[in-house]
C-alpha atoms as a PDB file:
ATOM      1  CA  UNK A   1       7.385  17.584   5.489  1.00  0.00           C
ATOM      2  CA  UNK A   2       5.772  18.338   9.340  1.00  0.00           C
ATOM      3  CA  UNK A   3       2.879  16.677  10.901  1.00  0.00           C
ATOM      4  CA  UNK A   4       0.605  14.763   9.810  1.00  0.00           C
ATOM      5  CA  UNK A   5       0.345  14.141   6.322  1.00  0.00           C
ATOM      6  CA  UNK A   6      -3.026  13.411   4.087  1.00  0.00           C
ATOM      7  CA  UNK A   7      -3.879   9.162   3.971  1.00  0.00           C
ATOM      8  CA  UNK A   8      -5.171   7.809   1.556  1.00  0.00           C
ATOM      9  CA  UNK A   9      -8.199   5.170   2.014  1.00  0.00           C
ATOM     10  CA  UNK A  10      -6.213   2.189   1.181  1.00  0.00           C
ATOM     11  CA  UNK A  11      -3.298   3.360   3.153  1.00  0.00           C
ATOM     12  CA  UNK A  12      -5.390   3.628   6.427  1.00  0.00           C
ATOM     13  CA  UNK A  13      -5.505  -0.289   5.804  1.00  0.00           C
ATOM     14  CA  UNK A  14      -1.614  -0.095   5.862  1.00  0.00           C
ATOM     15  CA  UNK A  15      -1.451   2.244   8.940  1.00  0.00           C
ATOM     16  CA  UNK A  16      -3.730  -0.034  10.517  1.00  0.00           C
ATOM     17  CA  UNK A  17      -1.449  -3.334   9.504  1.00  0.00           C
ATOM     18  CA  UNK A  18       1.571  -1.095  11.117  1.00  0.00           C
ATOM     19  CA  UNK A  19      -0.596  -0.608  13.975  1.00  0.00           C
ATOM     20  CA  UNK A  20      -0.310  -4.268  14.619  1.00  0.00           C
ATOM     21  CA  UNK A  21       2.886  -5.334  13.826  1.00  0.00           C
ATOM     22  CA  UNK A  22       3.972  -1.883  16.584  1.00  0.00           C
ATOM     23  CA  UNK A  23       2.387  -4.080  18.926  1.00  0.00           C
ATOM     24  CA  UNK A  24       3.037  -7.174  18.511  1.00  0.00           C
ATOM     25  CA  UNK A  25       6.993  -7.382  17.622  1.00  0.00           C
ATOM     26  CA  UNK A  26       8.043  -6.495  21.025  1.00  0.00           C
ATOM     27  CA  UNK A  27       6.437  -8.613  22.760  1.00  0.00           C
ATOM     28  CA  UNK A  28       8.872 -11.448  21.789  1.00  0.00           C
ATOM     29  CA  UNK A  29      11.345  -9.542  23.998  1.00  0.00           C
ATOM     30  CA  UNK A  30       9.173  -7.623  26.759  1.00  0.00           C
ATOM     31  CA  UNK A  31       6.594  -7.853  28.833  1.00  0.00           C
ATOM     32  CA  UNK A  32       3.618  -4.772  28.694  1.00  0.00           C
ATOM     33  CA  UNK A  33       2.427  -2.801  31.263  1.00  0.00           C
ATOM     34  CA  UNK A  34      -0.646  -0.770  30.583  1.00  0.00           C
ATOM     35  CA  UNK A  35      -1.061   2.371  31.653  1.00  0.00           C
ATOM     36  CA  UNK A  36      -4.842   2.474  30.021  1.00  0.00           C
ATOM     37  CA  UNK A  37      -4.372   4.855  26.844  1.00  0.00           C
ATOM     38  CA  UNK A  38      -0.443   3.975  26.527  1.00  0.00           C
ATOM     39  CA  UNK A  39       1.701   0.844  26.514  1.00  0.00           C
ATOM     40  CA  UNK A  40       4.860   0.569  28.102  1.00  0.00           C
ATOM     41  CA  UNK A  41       7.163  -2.630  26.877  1.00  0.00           C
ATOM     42  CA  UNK A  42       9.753  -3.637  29.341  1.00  0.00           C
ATOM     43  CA  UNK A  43      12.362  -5.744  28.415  1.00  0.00           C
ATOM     44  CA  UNK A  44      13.070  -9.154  29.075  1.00  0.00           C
ATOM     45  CA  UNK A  45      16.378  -9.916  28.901  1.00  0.00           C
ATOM     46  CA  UNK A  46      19.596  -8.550  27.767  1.00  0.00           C
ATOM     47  CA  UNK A  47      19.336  -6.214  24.917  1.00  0.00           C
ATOM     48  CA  UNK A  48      18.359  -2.113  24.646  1.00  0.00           C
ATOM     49  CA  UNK A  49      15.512  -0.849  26.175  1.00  0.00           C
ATOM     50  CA  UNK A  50      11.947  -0.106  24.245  1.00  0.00           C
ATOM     51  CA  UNK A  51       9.564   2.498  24.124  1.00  0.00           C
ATOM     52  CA  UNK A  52       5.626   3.204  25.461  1.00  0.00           C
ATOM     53  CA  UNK A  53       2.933   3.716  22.754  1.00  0.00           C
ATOM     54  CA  UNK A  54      -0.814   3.720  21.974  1.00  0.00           C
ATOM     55  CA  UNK A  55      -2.516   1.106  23.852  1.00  0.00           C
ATOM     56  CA  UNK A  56      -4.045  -1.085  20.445  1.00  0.00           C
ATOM     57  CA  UNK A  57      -7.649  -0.324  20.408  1.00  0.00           C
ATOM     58  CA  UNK A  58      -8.312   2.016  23.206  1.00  0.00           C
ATOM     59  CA  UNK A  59     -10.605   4.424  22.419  1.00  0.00           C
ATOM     60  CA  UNK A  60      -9.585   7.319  24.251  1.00  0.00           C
ATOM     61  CA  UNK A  61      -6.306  10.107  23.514  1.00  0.00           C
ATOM     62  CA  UNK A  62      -4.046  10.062  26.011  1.00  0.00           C
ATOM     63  CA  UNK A  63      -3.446  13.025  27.985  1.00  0.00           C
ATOM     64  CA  UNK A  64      -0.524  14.822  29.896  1.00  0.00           C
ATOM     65  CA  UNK A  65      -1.497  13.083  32.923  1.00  0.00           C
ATOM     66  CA  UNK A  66      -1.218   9.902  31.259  1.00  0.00           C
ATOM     67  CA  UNK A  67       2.392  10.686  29.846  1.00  0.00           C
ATOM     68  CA  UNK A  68       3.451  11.272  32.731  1.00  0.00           C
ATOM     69  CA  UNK A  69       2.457   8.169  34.333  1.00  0.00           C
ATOM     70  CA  UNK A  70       4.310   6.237  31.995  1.00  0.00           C
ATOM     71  CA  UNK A  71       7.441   8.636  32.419  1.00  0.00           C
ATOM     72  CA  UNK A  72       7.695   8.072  36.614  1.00  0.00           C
ATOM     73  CA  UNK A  73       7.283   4.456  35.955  1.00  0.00           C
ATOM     74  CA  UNK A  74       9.981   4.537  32.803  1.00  0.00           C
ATOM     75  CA  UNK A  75      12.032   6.689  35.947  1.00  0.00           C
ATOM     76  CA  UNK A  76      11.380   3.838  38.619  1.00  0.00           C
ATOM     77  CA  UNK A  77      12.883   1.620  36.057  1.00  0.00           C
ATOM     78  CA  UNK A  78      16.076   3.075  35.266  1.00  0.00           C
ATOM     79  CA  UNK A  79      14.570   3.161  31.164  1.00  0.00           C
ATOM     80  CA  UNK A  80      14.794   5.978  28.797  1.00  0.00           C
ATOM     81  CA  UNK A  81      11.644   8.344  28.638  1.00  0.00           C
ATOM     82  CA  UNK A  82      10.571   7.305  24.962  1.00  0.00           C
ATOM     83  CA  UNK A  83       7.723   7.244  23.626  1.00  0.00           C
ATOM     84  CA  UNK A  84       6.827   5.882  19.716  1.00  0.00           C
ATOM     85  CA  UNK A  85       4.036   6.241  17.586  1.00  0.00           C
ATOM     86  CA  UNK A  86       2.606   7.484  14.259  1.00  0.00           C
ATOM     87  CA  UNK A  87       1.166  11.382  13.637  1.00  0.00           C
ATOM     88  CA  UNK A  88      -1.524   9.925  11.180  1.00  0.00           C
ATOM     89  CA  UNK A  89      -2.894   7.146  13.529  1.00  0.00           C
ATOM     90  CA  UNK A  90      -2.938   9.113  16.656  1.00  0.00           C
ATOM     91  CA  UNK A  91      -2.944  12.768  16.189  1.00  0.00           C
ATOM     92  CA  UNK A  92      -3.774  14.332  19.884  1.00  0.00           C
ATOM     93  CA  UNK A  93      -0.774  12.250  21.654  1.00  0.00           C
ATOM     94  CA  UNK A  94       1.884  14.650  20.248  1.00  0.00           C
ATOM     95  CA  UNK A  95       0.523  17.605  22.143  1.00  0.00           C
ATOM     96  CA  UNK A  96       0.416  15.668  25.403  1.00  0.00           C
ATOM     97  CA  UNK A  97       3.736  14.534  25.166  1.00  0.00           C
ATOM     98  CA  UNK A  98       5.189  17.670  24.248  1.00  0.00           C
ATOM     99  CA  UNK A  99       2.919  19.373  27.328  1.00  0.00           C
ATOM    100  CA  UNK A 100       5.043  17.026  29.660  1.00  0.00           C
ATOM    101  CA  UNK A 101       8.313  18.821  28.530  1.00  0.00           C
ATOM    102  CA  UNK A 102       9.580  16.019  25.498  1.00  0.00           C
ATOM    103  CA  UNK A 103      10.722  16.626  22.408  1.00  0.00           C
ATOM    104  CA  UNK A 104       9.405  15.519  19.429  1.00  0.00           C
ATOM    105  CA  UNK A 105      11.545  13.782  16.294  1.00  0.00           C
ATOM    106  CA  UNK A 106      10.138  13.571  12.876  1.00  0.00           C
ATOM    107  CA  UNK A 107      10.285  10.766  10.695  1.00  0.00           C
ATOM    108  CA  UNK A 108       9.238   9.501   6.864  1.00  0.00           C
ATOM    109  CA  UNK A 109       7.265   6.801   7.569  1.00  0.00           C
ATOM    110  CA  UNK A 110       8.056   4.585   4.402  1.00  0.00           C
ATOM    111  CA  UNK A 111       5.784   1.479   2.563  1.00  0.00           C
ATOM    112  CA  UNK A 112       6.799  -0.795  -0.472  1.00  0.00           C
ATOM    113  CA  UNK A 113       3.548  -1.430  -1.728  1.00  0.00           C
ATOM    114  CA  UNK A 114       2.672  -5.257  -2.737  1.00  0.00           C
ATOM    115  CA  UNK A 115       2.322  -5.088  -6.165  1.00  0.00           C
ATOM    116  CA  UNK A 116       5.235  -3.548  -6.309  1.00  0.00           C
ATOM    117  CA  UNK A 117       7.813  -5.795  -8.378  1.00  0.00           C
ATOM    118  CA  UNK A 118      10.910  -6.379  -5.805  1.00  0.00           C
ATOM    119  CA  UNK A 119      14.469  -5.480  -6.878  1.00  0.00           C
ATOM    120  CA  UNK A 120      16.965  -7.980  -8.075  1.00  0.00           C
ATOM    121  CA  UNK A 121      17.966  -9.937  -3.864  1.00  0.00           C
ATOM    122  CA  UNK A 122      21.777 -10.645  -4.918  1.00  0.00           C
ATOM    123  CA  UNK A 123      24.357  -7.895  -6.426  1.00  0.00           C
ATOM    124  CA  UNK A 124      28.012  -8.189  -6.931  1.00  0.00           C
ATOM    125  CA  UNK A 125      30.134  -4.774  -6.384  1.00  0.00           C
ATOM    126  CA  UNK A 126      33.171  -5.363  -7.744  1.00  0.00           C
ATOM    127  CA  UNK A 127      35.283  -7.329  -4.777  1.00  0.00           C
ATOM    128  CA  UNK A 128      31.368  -7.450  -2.583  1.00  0.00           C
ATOM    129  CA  UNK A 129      28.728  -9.507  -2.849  1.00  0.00           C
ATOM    130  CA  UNK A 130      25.295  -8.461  -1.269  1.00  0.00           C
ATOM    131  CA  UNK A 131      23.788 -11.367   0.382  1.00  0.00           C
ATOM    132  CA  UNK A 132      21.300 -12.197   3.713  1.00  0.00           C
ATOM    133  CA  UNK A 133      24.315 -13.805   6.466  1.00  0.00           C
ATOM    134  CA  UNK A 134      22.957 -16.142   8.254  1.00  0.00           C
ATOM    135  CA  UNK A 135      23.081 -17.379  12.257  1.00  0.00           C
ATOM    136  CA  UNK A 136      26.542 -19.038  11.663  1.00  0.00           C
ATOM    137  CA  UNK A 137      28.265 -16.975   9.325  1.00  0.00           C
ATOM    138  CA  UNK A 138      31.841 -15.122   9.953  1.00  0.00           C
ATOM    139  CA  UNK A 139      30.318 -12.050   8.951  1.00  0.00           C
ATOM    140  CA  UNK A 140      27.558 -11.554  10.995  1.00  0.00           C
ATOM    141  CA  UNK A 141      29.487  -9.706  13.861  1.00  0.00           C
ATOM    142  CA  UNK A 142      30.678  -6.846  11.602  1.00  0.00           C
ATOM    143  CA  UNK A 143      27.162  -6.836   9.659  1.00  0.00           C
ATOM    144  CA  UNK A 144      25.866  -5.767  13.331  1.00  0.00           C
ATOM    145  CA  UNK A 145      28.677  -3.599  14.002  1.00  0.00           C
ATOM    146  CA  UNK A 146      28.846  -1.689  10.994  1.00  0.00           C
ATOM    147  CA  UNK A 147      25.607  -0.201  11.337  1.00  0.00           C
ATOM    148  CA  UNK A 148      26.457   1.252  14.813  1.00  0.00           C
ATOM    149  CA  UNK A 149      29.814   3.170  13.171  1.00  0.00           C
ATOM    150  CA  UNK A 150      26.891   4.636  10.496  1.00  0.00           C
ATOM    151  CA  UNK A 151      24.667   6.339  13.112  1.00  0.00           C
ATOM    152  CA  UNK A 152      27.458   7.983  14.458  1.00  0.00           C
ATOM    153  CA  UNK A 153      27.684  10.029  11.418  1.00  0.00           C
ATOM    154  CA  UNK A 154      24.989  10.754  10.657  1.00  0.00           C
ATOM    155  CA  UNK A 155      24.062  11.510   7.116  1.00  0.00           C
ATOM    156  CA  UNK A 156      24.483  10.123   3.649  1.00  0.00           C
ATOM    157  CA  UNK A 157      27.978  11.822   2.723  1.00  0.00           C
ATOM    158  CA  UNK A 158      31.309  10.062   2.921  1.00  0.00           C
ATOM    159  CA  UNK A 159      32.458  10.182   6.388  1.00  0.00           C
ATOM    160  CA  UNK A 160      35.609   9.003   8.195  1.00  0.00           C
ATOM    161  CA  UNK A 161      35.021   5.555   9.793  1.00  0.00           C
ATOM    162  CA  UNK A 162      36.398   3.194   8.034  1.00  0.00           C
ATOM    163  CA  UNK A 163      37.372  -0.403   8.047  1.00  0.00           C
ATOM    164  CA  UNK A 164      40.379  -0.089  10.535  1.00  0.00           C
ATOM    165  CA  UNK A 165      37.271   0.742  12.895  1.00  0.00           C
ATOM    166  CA  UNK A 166      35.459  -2.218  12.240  1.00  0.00           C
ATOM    167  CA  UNK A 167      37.166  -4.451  14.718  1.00  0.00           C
ATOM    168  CA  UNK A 168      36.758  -2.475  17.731  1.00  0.00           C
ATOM    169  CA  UNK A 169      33.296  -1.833  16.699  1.00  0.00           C
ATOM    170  CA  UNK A 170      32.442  -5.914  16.759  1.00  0.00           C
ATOM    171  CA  UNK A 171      34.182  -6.411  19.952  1.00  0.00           C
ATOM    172  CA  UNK A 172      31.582  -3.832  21.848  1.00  0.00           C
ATOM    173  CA  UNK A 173      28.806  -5.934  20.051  1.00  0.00           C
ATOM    174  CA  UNK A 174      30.211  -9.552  21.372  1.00  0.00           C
ATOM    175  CA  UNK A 175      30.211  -7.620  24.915  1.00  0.00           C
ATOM    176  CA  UNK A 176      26.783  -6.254  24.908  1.00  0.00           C
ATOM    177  CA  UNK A 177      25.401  -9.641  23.869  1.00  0.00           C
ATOM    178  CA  UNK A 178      24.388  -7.817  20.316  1.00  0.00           C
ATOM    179  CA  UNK A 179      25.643 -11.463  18.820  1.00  0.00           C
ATOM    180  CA  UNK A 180      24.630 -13.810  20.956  1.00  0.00           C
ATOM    181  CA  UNK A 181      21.136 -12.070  20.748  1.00  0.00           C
ATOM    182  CA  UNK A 182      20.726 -12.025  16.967  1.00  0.00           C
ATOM    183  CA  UNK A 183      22.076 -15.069  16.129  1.00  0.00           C
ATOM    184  CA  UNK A 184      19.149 -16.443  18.628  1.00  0.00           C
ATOM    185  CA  UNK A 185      16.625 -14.511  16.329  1.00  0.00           C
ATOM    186  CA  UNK A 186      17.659 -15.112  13.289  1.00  0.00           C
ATOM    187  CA  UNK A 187      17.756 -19.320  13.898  1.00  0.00           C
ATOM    188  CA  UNK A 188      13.927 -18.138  15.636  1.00  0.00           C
ATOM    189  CA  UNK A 189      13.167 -16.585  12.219  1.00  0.00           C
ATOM    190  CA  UNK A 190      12.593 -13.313  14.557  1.00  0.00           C
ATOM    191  CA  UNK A 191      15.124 -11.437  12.690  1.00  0.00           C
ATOM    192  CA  UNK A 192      16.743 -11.514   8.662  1.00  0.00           C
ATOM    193  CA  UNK A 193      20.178  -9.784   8.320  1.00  0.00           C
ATOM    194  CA  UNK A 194      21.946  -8.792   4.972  1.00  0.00           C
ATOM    195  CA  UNK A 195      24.725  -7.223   4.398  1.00  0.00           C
ATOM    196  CA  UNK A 196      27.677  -6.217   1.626  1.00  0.00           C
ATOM    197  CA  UNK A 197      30.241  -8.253   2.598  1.00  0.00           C
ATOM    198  CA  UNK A 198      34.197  -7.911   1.261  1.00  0.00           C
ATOM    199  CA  UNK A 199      35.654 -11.672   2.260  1.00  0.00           C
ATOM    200  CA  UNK A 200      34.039 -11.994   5.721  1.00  0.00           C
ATOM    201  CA  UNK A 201      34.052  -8.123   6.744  1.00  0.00           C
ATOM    202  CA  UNK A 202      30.623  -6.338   5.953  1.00  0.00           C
ATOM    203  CA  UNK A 203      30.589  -2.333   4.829  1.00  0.00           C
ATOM    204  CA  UNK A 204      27.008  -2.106   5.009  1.00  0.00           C
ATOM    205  CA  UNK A 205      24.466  -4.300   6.512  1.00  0.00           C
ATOM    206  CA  UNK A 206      20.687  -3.863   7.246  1.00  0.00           C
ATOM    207  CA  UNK A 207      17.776  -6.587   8.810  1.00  0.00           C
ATOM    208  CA  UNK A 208      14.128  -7.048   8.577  1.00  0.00           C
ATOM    209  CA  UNK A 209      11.919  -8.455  11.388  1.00  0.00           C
ATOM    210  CA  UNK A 210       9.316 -10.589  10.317  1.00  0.00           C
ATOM    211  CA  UNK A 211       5.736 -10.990  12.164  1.00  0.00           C
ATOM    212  CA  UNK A 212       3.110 -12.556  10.276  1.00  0.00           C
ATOM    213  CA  UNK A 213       2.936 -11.045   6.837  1.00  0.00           C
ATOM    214  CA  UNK A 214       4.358  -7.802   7.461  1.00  0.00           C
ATOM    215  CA  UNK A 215       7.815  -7.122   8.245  1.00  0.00           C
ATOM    216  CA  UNK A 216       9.895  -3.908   9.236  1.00  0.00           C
ATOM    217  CA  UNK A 217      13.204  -2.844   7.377  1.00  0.00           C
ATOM    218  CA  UNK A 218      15.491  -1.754  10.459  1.00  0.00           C
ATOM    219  CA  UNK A 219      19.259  -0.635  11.060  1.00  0.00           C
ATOM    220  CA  UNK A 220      20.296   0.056   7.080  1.00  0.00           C
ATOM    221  CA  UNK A 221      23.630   1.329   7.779  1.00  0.00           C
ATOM    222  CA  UNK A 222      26.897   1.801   5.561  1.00  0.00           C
ATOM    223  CA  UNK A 223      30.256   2.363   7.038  1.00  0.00           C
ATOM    224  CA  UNK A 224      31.025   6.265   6.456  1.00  0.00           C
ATOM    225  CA  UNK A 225      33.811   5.792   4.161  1.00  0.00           C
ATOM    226  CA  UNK A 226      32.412   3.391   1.890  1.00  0.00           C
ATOM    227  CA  UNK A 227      29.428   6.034   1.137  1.00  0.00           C
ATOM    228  CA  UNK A 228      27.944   6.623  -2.399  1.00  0.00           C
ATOM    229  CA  UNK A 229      28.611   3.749  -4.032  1.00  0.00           C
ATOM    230  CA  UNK A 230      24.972   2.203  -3.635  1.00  0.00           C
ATOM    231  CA  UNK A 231      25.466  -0.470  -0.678  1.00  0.00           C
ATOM    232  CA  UNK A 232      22.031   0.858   1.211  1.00  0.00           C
ATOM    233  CA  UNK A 233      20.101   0.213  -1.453  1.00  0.00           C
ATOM    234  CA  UNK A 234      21.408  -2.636  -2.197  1.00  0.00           C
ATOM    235  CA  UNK A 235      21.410  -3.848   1.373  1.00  0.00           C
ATOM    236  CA  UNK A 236      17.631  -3.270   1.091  1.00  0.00           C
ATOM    237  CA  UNK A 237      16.965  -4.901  -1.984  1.00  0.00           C
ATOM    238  CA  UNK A 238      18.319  -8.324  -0.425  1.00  0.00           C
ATOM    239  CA  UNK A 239      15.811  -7.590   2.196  1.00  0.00           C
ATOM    240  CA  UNK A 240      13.001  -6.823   0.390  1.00  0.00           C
ATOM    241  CA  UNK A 241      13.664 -10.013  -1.861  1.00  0.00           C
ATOM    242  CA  UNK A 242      13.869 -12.177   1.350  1.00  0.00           C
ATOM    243  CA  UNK A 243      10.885 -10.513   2.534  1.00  0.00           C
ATOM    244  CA  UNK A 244       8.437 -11.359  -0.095  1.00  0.00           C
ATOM    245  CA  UNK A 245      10.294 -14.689  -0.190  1.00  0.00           C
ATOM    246  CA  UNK A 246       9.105 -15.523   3.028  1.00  0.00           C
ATOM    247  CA  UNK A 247       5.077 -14.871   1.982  1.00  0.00           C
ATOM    248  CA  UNK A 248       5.201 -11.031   3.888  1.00  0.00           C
ATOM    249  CA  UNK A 249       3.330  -8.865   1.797  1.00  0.00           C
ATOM    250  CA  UNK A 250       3.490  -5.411   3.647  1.00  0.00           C
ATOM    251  CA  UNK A 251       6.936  -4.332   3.910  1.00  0.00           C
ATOM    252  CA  UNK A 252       7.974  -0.908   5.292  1.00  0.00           C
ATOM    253  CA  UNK A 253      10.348   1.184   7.921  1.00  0.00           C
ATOM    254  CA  UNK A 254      11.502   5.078   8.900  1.00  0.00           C
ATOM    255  CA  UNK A 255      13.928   6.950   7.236  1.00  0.00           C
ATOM    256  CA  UNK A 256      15.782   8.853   9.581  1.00  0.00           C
ATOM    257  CA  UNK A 257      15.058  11.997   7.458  1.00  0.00           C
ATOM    258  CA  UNK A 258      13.911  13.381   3.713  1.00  0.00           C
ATOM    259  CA  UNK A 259      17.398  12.762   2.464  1.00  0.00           C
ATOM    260  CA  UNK A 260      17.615   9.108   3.740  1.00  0.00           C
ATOM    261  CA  UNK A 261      13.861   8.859   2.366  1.00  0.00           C
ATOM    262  CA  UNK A 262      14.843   9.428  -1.148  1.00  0.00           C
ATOM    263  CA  UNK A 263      17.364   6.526  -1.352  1.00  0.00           C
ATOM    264  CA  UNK A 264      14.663   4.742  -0.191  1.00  0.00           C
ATOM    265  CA  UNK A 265      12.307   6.138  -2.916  1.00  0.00           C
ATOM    266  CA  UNK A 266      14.712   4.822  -5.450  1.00  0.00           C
ATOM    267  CA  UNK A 267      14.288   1.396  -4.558  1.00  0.00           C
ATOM    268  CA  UNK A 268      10.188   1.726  -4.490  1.00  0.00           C
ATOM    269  CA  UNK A 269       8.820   2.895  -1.066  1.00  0.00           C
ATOM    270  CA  UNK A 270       6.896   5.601  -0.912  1.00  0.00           C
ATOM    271  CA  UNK A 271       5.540   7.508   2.363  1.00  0.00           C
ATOM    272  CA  UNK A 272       2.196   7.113   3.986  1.00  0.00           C
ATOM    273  CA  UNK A 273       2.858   8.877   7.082  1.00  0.00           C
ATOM    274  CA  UNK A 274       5.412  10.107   9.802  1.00  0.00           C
ATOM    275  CA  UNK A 275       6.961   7.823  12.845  1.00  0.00           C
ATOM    276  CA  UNK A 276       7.161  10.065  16.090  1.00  0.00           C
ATOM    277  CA  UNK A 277       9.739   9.291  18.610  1.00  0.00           C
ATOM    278  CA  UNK A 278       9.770  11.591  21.718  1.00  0.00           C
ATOM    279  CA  UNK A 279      12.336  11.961  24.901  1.00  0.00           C
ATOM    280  CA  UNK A 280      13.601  14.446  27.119  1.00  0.00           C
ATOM    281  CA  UNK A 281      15.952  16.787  25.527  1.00  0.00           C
ATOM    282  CA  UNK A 282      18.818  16.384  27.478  1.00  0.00           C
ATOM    283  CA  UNK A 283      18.727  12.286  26.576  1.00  0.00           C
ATOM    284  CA  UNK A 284      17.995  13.483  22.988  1.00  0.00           C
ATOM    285  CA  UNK A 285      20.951  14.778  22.921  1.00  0.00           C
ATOM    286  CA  UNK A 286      23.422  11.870  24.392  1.00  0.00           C
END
């Protein structure tokens, strides 16, 4: 499905809730500098870069001109040219972006609504348990390494990663900070992490980011060759369970794409809309 979608009444309340959270959860990590109709969050830090987005609240669309104000200063920076946002809530920005020469990336916007009744939190796999790993636990390096051997293949087939890659994966993430950062978060209640963990190795591993009483389900990611056997949605399940645990009562996140969407489906979100991320082509690409 393409552009923007029909909303419901009650989910404009939702999109609106998103709306908030977009804005608020980096700013735990980055400082903002408005560019009036856009929002560009700079990090603080170690870490990976963010995004611009919607200024929250300002009346007017941004145009081309505006876009690519944000994109000299993202230039002057040494930052990716990203920008986020979602179709539904602000229509008009895709054409200016894509005016400026960016390319636009489509994807499910996803919400588990709150009446919803959340999956079972802890499942057994015959030598894995699913479980959220906490700030001190052995597996928490591969649970944020594991995810970054799943986004490089793409897809929700059986790939060729396996766990021989797992080590070499973990030691990129002590290097880049990756553990020292999350294990900050997590004991700041910033960040949940659960994974599917064999001893103290995890296959699949996935985190939520709590602010207020809506969180965002990020990073679900199961190591290619330990595919199709139902660790994602399992993954998610823990999250969802910790989620509502905690007193959030709006959970959602993106699916990378319609496939990905309808594992999602299967544990009870539904979509309300499309997330929009847009770069130059050439760093779409890489």
């Amino acid at each position: 499905m393409s552009g923007v979608i029909y909303v419901e009444s009650r989910d404009r309340t939702l999109l609106d809730q998103l709306e908030q959270y977009y804005d608020a959860v980096p700013r735990s990590a980055a400082r903002v500098e408005e560019f009036g109709p856009l929002s560009l969050f700079v990090r603080e830090g170690q870490g990976g870069p963010f995004y611009a987005r919607p200024t929250r609240g300002w009346a007017d669309a941004a145009g081309t001109a505006d876009v690519a104000r944000v994109r000299a200063r993202q230039r002057e920076l040494a930052l990716p040219e990203s920008f986020e946002w979602v179709a539904e809530t602000t229509p008009a920005l895709r054409a200016a972006v894509e005016e400026s020469g960016l390319v636009v990336h489509e994807h499910p916007l996803m919400v588990l609504d709150p009446e919803d009744t959340p999956p079972a939190g802890t499942e057994v796999f015959d030598d894995l348990l699913v479980r959220i790993v906490g700030s001190d636990d052995p597996a928490l390096p591969s649970a944020l390494a594991v995810p970054h051997l799943a986004f490089a293949e793409p897809g929700t087939g059986v790939g060729s990663a396996d766990v021989a890659d797992i080590a070499e994966a973990v030691r990129a993430r002590v290097a880049d900070g990756s553990v020292e950062r999350v294990t900050a978060r997590i004991r700041a209640g910033l960040t949940v992490v659960a994974a599917a963990v064999r001893g103290e190795t995890a296959l699949c591993a996935g985190q939520h980011q709590p602010v207020g009483a809506t969180t965002e389900i990020v990073g679900v990611g199961t190591l290619p060759a330990a595919r199709r056997r139902g660790l994602g949605r399992a993954v998610t399940a823990a999250l969802v369970t910790d989620a509502w645990a905690r007193g959030v009562r709006t959970i959602f996140l993106s699916a990378t794409d319609d496939d990905v969407a309808r594992v999602y489906g299967r544990v009870g979100f539904r979509r309300i809309g499309t997330a929009l991320i847009a770069e130059p082509a050439e760093q779409a690409s890489a």
